[in-house]
Protein backbone atom coordinates (compact mmCIF):
# COMPACT_ATOMS: atom_id res chain seq x y z
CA UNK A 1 -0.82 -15.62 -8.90
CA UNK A 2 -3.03 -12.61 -8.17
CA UNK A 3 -6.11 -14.77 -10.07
CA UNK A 4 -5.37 -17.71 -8.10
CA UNK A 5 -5.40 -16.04 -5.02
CA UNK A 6 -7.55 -13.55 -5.35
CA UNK A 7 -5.45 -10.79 -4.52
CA UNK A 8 -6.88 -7.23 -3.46
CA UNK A 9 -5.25 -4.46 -5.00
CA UNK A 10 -2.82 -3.51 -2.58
CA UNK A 11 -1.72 -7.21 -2.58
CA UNK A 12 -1.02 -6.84 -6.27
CA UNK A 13 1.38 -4.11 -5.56
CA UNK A 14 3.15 -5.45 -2.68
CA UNK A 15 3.52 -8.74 -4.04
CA UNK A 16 4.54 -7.04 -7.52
CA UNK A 17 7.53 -5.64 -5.24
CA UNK A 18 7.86 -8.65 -3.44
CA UNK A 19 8.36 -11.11 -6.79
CA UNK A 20 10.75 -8.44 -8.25
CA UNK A 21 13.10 -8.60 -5.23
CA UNK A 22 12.96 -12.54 -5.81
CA UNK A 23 14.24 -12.17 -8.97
CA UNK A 24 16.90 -9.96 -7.97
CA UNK A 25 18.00 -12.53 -5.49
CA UNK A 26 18.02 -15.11 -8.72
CA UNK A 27 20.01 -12.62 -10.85
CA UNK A 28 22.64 -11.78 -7.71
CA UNK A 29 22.62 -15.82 -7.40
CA UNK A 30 23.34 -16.33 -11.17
CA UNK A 31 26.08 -13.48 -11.08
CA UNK A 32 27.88 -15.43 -8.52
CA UNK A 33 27.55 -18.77 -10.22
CA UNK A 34 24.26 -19.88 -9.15
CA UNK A 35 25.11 -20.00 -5.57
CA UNK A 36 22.29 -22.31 -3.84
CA UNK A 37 23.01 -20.35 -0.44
CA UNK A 38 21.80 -17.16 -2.17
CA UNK A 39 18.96 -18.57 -3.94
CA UNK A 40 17.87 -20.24 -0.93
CA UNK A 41 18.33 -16.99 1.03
CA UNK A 42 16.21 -15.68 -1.83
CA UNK A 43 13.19 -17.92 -1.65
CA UNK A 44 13.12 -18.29 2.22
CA UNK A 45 12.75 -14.00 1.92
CA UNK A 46 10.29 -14.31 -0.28
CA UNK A 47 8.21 -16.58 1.55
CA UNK A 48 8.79 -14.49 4.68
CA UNK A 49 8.00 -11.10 3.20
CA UNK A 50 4.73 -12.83 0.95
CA UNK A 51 3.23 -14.07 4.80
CA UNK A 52 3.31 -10.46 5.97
CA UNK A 53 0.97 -9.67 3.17
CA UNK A 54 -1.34 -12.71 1.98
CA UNK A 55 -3.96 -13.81 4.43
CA UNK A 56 -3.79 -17.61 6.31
CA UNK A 57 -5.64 -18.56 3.49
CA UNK A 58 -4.14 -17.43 0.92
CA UNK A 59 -0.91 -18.71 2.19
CA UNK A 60 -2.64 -22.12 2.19
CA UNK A 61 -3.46 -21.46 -1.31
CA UNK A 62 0.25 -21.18 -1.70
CA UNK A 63 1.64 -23.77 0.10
CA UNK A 64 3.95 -21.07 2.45
């Protein structure tokens, strides 16, 4: 992702964090019997916090 992107360093870091509280969203999901409501509350955060940090372009790049 940070190739593709071309993530600064910063980026990296935040979107490091970011990604990890994804996957904690996937694990809480998967505890509770792969709830969709909690992985979709997952991704949609995800996509939320990864706008407040990637540029328009980079977004584009992502398709968020």
């Amino acid at each position: 992702m940070a190739k593709k992107l071309g993530l600064t360093k910063e980026q990296k870091a935040k979107v490091y964090e970011i990604n990890l509280q994804r996957s904690k969203g996937h694990k809480k999901a998967y505890e509770a019997g792969r709830k969709k409501e909690i992985i979709v509350q997952a991704v949609q955060q995800w996509k939320d916090d990864l706008k407040t940090v990637l540029t328009p372009e980079q977004q584009k790049k992502l398709r968020i």
